[in-house]
C-alpha atoms as a PDB file:
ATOM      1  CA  UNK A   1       0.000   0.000   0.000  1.00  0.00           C
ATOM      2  CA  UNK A   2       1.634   3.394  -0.906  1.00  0.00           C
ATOM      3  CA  UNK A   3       0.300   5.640   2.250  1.00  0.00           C
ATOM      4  CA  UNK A   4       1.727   9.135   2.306  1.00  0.00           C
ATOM      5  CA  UNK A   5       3.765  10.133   5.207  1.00  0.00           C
ATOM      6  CA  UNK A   6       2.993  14.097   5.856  1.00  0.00           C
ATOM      7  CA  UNK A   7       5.706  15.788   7.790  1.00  0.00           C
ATOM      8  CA  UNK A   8       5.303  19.737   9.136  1.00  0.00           C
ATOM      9  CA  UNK A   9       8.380  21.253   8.196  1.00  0.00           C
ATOM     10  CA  UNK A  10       9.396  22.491  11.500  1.00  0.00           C
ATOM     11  CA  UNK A  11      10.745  18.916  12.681  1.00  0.00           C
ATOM     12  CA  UNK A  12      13.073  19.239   9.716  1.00  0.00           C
ATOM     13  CA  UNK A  13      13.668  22.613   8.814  1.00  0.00           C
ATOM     14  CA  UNK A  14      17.357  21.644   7.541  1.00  0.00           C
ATOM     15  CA  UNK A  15      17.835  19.790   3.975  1.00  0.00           C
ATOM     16  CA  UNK A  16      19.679  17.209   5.162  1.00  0.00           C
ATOM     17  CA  UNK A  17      17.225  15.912   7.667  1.00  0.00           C
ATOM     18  CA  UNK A  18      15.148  15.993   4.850  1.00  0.00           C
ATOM     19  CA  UNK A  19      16.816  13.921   3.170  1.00  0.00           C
ATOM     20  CA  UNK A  20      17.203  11.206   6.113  1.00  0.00           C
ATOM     21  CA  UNK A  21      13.575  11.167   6.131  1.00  0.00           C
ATOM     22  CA  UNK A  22      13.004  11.027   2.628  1.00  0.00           C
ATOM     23  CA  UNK A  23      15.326   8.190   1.968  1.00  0.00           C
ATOM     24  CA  UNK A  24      14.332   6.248   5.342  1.00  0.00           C
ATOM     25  CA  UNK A  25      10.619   6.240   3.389  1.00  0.00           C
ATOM     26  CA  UNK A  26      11.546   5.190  -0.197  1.00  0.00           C
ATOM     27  CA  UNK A  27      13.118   2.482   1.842  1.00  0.00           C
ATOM     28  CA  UNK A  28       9.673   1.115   2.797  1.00  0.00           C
ATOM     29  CA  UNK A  29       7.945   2.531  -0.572  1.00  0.00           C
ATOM     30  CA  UNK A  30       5.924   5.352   0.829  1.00  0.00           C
ATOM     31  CA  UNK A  31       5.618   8.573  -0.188  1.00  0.00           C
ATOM     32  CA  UNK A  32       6.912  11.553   2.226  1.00  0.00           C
ATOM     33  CA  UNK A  33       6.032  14.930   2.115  1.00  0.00           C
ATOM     34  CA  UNK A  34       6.787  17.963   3.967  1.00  0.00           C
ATOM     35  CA  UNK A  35       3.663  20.048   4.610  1.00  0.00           C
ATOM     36  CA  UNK A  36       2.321  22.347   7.106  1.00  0.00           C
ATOM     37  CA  UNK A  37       0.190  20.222   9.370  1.00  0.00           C
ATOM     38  CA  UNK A  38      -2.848  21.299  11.388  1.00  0.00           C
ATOM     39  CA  UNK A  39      -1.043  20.761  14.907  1.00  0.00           C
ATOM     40  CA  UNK A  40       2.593  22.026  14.350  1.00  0.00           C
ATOM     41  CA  UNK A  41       5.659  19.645  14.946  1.00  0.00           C
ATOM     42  CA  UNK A  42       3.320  16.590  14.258  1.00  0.00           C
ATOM     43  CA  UNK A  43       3.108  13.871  11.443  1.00  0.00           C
ATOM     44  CA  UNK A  44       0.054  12.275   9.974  1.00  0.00           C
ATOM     45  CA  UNK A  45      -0.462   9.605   7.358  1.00  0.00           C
ATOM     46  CA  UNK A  46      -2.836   9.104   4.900  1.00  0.00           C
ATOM     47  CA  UNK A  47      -4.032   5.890   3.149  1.00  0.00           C
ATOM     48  CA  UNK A  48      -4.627   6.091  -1.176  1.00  0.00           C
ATOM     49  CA  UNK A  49      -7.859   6.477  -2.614  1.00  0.00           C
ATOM     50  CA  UNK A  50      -8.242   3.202  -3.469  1.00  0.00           C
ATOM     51  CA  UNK A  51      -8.332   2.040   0.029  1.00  0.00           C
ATOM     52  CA  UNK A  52     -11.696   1.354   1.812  1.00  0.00           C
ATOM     53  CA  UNK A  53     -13.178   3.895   4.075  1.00  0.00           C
ATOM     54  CA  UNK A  54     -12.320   1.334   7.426  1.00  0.00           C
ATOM     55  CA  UNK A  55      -8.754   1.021   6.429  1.00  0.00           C
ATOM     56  CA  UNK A  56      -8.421   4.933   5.948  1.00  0.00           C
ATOM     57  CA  UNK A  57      -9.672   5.390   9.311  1.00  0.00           C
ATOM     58  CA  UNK A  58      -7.140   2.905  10.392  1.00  0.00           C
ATOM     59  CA  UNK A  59      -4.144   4.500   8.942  1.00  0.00           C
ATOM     60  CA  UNK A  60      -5.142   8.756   9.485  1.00  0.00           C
ATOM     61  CA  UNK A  61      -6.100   7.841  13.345  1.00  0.00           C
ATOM     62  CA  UNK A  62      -2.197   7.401  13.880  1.00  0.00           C
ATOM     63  CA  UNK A  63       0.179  10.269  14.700  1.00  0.00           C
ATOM     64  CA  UNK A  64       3.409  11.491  15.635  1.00  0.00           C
ATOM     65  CA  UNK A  65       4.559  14.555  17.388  1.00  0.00           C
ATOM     66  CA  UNK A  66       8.096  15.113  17.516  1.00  0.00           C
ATOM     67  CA  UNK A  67       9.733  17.776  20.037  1.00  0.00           C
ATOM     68  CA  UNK A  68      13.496  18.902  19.858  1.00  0.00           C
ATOM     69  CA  UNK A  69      15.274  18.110  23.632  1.00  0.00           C
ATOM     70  CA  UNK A  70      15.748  22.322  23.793  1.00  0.00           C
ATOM     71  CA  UNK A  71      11.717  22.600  23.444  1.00  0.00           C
ATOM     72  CA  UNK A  72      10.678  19.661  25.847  1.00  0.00           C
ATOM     73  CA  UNK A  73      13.616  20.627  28.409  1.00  0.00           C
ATOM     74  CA  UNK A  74      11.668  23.596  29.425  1.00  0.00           C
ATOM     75  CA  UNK A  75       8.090  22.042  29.859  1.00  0.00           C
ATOM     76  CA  UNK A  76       9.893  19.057  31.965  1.00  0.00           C
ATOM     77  CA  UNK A  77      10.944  21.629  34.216  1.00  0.00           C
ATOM     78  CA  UNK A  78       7.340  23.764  33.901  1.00  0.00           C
ATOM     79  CA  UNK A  79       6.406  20.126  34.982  1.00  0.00           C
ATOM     80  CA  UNK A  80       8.736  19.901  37.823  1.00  0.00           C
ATOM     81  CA  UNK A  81       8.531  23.396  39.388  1.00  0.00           C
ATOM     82  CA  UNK A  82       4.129  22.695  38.978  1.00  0.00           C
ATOM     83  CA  UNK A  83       4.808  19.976  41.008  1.00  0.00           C
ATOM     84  CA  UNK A  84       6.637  21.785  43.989  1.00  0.00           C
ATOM     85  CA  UNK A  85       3.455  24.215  43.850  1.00  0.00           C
ATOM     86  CA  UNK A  86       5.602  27.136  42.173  1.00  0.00           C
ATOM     87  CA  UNK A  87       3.481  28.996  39.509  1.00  0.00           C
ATOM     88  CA  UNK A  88       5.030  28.472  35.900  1.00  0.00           C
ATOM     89  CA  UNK A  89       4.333  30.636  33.152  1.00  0.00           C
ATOM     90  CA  UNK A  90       4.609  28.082  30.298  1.00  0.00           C
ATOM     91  CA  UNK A  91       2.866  24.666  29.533  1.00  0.00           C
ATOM     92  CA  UNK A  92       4.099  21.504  30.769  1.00  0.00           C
ATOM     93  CA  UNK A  93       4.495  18.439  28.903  1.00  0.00           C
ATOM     94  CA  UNK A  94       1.276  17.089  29.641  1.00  0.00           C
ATOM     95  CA  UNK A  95      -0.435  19.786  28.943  1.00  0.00           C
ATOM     96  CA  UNK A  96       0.895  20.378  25.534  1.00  0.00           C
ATOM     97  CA  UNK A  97       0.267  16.231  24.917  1.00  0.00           C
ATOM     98  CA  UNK A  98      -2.925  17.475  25.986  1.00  0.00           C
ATOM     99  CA  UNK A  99      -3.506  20.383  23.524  1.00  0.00           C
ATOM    100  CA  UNK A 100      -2.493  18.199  20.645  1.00  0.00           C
ATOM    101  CA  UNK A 101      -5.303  15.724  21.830  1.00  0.00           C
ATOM    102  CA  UNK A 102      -8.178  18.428  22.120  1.00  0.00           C
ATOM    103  CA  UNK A 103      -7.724  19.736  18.648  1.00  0.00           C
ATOM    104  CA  UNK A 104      -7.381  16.324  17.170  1.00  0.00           C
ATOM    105  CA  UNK A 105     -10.151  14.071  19.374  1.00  0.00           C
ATOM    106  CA  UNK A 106      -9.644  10.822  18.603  1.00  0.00           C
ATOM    107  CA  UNK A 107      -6.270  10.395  17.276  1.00  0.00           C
ATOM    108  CA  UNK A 108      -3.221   7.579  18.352  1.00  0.00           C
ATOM    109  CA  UNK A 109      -0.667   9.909  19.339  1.00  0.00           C
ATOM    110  CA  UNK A 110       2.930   9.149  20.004  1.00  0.00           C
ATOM    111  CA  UNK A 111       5.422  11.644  21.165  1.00  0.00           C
ATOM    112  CA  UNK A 112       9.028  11.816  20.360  1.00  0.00           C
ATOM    113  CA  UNK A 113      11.994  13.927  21.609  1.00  0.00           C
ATOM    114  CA  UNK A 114      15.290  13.991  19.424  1.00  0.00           C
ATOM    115  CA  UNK A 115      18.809  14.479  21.147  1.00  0.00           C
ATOM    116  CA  UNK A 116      17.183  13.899  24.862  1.00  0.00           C
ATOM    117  CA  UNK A 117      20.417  11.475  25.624  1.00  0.00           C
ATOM    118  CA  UNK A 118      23.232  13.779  24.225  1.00  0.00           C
ATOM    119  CA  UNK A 119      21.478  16.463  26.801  1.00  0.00           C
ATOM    120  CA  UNK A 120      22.087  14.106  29.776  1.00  0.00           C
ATOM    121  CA  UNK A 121      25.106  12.882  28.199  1.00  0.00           C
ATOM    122  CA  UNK A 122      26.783  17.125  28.079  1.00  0.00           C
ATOM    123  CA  UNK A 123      24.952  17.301  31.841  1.00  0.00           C
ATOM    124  CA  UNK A 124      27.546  14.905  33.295  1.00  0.00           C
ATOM    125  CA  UNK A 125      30.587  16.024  31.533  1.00  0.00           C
ATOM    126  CA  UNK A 126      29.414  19.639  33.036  1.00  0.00           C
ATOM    127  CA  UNK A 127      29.759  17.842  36.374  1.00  0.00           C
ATOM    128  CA  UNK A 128      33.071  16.179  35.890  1.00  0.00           C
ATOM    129  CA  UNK A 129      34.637  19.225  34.654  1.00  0.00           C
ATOM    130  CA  UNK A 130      33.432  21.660  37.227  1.00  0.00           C
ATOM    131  CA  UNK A 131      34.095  18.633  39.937  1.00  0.00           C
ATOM    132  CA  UNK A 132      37.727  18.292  38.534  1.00  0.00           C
ATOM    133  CA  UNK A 133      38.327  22.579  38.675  1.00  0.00           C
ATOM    134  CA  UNK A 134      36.846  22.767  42.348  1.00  0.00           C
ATOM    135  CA  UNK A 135      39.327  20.100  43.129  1.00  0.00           C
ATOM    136  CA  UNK A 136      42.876  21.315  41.097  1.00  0.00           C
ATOM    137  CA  UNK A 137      41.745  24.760  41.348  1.00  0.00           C
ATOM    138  CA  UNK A 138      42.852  25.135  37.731  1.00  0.00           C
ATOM    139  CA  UNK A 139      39.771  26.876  35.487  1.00  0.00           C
ATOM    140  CA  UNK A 140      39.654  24.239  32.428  1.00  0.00           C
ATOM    141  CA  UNK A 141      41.138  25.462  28.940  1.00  0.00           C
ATOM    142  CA  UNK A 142      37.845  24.179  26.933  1.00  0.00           C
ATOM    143  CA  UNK A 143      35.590  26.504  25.510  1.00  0.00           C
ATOM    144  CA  UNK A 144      33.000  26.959  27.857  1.00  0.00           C
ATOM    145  CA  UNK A 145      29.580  26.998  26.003  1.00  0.00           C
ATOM    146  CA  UNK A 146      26.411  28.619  26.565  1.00  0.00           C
ATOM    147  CA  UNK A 147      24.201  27.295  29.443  1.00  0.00           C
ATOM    148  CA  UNK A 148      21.182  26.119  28.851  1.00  0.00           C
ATOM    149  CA  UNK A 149      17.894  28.268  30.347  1.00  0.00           C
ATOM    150  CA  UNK A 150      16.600  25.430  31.787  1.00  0.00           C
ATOM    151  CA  UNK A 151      18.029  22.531  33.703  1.00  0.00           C
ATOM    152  CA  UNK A 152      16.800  18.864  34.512  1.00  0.00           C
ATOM    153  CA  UNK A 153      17.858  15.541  35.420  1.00  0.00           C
ATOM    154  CA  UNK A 154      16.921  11.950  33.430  1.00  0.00           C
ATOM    155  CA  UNK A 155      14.918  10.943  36.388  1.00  0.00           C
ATOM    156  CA  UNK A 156      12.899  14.472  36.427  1.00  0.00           C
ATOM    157  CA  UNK A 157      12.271  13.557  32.553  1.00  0.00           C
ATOM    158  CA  UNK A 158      11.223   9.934  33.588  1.00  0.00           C
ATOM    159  CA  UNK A 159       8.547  11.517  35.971  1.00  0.00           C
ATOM    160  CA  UNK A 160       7.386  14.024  33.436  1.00  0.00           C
ATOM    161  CA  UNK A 161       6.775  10.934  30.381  1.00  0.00           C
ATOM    162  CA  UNK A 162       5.128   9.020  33.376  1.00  0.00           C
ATOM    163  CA  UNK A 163       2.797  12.121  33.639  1.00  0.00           C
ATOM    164  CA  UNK A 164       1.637  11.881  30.117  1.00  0.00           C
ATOM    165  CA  UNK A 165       1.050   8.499  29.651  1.00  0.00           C
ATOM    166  CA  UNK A 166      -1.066   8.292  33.024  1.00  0.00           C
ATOM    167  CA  UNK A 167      -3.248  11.314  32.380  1.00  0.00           C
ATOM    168  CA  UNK A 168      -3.392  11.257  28.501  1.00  0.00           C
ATOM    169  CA  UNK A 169      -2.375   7.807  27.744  1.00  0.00           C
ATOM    170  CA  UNK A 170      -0.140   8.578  25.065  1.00  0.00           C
ATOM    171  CA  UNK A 171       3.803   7.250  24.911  1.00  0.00           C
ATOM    172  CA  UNK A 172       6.902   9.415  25.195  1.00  0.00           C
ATOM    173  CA  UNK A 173      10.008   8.067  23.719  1.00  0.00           C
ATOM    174  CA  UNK A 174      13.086   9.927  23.141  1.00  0.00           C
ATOM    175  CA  UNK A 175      15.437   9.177  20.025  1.00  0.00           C
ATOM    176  CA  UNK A 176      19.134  10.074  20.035  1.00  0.00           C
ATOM    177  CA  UNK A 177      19.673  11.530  16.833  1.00  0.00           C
ATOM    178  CA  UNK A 178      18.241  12.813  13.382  1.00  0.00           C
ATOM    179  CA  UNK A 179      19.066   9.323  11.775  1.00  0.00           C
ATOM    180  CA  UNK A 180      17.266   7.723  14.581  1.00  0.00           C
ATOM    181  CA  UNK A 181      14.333   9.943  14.234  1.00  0.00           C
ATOM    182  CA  UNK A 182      14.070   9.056  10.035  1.00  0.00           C
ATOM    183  CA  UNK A 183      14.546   5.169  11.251  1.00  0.00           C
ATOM    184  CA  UNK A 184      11.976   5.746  13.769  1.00  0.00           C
ATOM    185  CA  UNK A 185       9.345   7.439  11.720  1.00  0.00           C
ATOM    186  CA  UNK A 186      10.225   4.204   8.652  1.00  0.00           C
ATOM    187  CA  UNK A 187       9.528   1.957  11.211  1.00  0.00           C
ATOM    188  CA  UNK A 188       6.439   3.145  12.289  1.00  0.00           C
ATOM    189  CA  UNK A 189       4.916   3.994   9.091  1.00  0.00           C
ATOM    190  CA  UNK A 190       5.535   0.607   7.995  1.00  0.00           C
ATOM    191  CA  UNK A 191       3.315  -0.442  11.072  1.00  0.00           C
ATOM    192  CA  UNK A 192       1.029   1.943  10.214  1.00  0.00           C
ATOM    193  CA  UNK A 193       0.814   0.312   6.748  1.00  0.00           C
ATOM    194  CA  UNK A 194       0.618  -2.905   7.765  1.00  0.00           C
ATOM    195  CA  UNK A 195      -2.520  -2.331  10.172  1.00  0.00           C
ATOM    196  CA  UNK A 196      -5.454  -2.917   8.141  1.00  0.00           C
ATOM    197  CA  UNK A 197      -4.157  -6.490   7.623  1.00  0.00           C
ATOM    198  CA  UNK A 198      -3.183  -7.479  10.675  1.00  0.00           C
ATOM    199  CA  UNK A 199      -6.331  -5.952  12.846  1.00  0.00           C
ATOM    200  CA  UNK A 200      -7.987  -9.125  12.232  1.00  0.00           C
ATOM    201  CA  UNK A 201      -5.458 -11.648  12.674  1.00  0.00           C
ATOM    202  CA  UNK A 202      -6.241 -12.344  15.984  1.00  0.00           C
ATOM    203  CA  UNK A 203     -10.103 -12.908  15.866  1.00  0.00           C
ATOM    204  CA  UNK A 204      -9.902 -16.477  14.937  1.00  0.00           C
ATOM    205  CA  UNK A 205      -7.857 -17.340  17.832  1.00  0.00           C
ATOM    206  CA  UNK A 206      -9.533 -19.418  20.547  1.00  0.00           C
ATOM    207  CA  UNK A 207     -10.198 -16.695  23.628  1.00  0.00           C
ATOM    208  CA  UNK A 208      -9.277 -19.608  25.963  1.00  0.00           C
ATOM    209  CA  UNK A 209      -5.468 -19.852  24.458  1.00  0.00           C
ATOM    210  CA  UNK A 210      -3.536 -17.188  26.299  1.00  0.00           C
ATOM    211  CA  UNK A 211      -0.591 -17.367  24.373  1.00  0.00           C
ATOM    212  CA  UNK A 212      -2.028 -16.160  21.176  1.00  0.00           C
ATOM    213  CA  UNK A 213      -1.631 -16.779  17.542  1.00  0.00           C
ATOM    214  CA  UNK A 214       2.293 -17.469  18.110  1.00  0.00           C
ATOM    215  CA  UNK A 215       1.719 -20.011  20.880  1.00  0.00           C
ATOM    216  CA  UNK A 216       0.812 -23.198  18.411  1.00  0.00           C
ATOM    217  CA  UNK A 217       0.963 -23.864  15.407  1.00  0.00           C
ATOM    218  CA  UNK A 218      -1.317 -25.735  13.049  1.00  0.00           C
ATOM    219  CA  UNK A 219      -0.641 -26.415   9.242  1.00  0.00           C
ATOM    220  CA  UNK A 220      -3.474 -26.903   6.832  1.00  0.00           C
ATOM    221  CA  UNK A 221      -2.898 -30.904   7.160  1.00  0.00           C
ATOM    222  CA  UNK A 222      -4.531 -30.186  10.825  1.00  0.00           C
ATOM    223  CA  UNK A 223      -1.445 -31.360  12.478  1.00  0.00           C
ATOM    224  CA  UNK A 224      -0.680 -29.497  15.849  1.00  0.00           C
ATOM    225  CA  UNK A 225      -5.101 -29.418  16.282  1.00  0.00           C
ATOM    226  CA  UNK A 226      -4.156 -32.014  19.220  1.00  0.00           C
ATOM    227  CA  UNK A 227      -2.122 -29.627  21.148  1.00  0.00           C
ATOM    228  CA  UNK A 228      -4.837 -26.468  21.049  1.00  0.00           C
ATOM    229  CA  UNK A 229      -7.414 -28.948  22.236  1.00  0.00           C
ATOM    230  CA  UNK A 230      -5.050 -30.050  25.131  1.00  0.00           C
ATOM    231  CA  UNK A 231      -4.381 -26.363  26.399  1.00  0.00           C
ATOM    232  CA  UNK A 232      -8.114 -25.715  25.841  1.00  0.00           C
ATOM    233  CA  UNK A 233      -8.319 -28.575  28.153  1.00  0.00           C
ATOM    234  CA  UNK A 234      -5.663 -27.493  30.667  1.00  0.00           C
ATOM    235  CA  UNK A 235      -7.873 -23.693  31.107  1.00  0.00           C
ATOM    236  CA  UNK A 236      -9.997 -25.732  33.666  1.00  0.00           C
ATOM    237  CA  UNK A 237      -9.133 -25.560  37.178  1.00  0.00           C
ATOM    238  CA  UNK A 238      -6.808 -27.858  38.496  1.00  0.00           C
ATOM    239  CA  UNK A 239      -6.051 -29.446  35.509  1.00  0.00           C
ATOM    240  CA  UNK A 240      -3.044 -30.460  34.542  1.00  0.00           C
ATOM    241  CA  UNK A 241      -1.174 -31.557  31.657  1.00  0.00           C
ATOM    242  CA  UNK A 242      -1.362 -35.643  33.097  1.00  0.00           C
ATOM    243  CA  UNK A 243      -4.697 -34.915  33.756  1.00  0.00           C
ATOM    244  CA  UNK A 244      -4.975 -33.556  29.694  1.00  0.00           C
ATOM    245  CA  UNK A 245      -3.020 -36.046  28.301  1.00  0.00           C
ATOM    246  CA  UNK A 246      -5.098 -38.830  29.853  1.00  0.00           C
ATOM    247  CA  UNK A 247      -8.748 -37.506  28.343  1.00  0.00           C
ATOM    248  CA  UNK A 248      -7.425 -37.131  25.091  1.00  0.00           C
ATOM    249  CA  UNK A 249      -6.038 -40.702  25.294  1.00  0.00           C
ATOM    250  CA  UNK A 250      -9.734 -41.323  25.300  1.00  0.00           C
ATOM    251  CA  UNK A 251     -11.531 -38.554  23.645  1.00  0.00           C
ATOM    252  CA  UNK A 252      -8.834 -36.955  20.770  1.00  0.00           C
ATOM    253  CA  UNK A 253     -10.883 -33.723  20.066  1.00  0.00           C
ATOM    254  CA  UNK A 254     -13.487 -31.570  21.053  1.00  0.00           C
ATOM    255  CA  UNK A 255     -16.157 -33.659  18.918  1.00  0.00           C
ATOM    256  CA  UNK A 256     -15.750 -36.766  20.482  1.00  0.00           C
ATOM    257  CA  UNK A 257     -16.070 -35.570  24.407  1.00  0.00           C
ATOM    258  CA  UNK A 258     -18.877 -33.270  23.417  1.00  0.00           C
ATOM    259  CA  UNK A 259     -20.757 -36.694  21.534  1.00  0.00           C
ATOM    260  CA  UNK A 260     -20.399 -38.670  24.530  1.00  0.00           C
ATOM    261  CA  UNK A 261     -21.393 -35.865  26.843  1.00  0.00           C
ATOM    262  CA  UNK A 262     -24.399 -35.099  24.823  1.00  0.00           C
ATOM    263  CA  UNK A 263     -25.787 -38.944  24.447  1.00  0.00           C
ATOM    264  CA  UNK A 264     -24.268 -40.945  27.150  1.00  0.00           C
ATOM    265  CA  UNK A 265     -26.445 -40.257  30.685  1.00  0.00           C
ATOM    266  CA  UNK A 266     -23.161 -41.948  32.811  1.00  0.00           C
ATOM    267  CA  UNK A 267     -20.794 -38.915  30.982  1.00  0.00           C
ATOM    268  CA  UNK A 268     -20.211 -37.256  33.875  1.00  0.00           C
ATOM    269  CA  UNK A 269     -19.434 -40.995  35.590  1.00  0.00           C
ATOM    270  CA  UNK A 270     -17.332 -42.046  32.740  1.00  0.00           C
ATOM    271  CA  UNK A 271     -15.441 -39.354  32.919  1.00  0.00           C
ATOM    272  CA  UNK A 272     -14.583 -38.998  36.680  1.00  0.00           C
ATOM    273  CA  UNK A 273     -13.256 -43.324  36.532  1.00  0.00           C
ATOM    274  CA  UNK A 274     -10.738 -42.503  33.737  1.00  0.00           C
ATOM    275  CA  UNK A 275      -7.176 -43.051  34.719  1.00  0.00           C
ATOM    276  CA  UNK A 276      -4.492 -40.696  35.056  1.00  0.00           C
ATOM    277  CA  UNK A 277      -0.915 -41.612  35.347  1.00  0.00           C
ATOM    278  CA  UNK A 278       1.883 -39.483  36.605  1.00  0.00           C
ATOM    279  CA  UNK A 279       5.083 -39.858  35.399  1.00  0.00           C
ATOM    280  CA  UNK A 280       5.986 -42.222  32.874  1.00  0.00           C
ATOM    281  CA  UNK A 281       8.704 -44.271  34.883  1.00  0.00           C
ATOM    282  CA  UNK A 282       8.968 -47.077  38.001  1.00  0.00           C
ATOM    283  CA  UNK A 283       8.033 -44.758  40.000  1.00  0.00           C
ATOM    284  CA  UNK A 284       4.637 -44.067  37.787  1.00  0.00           C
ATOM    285  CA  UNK A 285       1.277 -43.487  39.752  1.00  0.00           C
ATOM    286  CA  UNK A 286      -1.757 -43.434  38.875  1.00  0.00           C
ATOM    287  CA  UNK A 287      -5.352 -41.896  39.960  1.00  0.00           C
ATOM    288  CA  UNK A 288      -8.908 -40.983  38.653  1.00  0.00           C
ATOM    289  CA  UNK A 289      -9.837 -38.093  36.977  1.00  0.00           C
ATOM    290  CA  UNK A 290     -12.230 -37.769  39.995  1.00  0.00           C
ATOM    291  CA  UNK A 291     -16.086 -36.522  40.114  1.00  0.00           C
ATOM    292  CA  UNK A 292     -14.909 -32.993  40.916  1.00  0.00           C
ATOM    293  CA  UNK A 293     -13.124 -32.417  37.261  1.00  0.00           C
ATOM    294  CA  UNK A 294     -15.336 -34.573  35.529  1.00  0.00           C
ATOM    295  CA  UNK A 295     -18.586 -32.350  36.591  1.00  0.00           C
ATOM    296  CA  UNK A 296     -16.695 -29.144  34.867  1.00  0.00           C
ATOM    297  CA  UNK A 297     -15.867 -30.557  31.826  1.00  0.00           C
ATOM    298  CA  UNK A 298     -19.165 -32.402  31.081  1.00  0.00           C
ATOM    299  CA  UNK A 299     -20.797 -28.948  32.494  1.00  0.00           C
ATOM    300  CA  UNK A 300     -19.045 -27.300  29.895  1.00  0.00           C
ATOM    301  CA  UNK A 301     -19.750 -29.501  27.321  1.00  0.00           C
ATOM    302  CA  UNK A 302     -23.414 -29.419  27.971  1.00  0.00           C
ATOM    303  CA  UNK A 303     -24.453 -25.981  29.336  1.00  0.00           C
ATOM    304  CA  UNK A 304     -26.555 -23.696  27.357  1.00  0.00           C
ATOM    305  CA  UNK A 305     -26.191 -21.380  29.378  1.00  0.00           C
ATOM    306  CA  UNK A 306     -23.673 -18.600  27.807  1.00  0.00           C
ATOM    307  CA  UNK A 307     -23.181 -16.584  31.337  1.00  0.00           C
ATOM    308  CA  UNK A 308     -22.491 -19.762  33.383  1.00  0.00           C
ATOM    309  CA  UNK A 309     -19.731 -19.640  35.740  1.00  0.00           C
ATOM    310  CA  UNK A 310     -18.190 -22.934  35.669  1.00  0.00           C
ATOM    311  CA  UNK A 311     -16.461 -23.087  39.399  1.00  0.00           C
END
């Protein structure tokens, strides 16, 4: 699918990161274009014409907005001085998460801050120097450079992301660099691509199997069918795989129990006498499946009820 990636030109106001982000998209074949968006510093996608109206609405709900570490630095700290009950005269992070959300209701929004690390990264070679001229009482020869308005620390930063995703639900990440920015924003479009395919992949997959789509697999020959039906089995309580293993000795699918369940009055009886053995050694054992387990499963097997609780 050739979705368009729309980028406002004030993440990349230089050529070259135009560039990275034009080449990281023809990697993925998808267009990328650098127009004035509706929220600034954001980037929205949009799906062809061709595509139906559902997938559309799949691909435009998604949405980046991308801050450089110089403009989030200052509403971490609006954050942090909010927090200590001082007034601040500019908006926090949250709150500009927040404004993004308001004027686009509805939208998937993901929030990005480029060069975040190298910040941190200048922060504690500011400390070593200063630490190593308070203690040699020699100024150092480097050229001191300009210090920053606003200072905070990584776990001040951590707080502030925190913040956001707890009161708007959205995701802060931070990327280190413009390449890792234009790798980010490939990556992502290609999930945002992919979407419309995979929103259904998961609806065929039995509710009862936790471990999802990945967990088993079955080929179109059917083989790997026995394993579902034993973890199907194994969601009852207290029942184990020797306690699995033994009922599909007897009954090797779904079909089978649900027959003999359905026309045979002693199920529930036949059931609870099959045997169970524990390790396959000398030191084997072996027990009944017991009345207990046997009234679930032939409960479950027989119920019409939809809202039964089967305890």
């Amino acid at each position: 699918m050739m979705i368009t990636v729309f980028v406002d030109p004030s993440i990349a106001p230089l050529e070259k990161q135009q560039v990275l982000l034009m080449k990281a998209c023809a990697d993925i074949g998808v267009k990328c274009e650098f127009v004035p968006q509706r929220i600034e510093r954001t980037v929205s996608f949009l799906a062809p014409l061709t595509e139906s109206i559902s997938n559309n609405d799949v691909i435009t709900k998604e949405m980046l907005g991308v801050l450089n570490a110089e403009d989030a630095i200052p509403m971490i700290q609006a954050y942090t001085e909010s927090k200590q009950g001082n007034e601040v005269l500019i908006m926090t992070l949250t709150e500009w998460v927040s404004s993004i959300l308001d004027a686009m209701p509805g939208q998937n929004l993901t929030v990005l801050i480029v060069g975040l690390k190298k910040y941190f990264s200048n922060q504690k070679l500011s400390a070593k120097r200063k630490h190593r001229e308070a203690v040699t009482g020699q100024t150092s020869k480097a050229r001191k450079k300009k210090q920053d308005s606003a200072v905070i620390t990584s776990q001040e930063a951590e707080e502030a992301f925190v913040e956001v995703q707890l009161i708007t639900g959205c995701v802060v990440q931070h990327v280190d660099s413009d390449e890792d920015l234009a790798n980010y924003i490939k990556y992502y479009t290609k999930a945002v691509r992919d979407k419309p395919a995979k929103k259904d992949r998961f609806d065929s997959v039995f509710s009862f199997l936790e471990e999802g789509a990945s967990g088993l697999y079955v080929n179109k020959q059917g083989q790997g069918l026995s394993k579902v039906w034993k973890h199907q089995l194994m969601q009852f309580k207290n029942l184990g795989a020797d306690t699995a293993d033994a009922l599909l000795s007897h009954y090797p699918s779904p079909c089978l129990l649900h027959k003999v369940c359905k026309e045979n009055k002693e199920a529930e009886s036949v059931i609870s006498e099959i045997n169970v053995r524990r390790n396959a050694s000398v030191i084997s054992t072996n027990r009944k499946i017991g009345k207990e387990q046997a009234r679930r499963i032939h409960t479950f097997m027989t119920s019409k009820d939809p809202d039964q609780v089967i305890k």
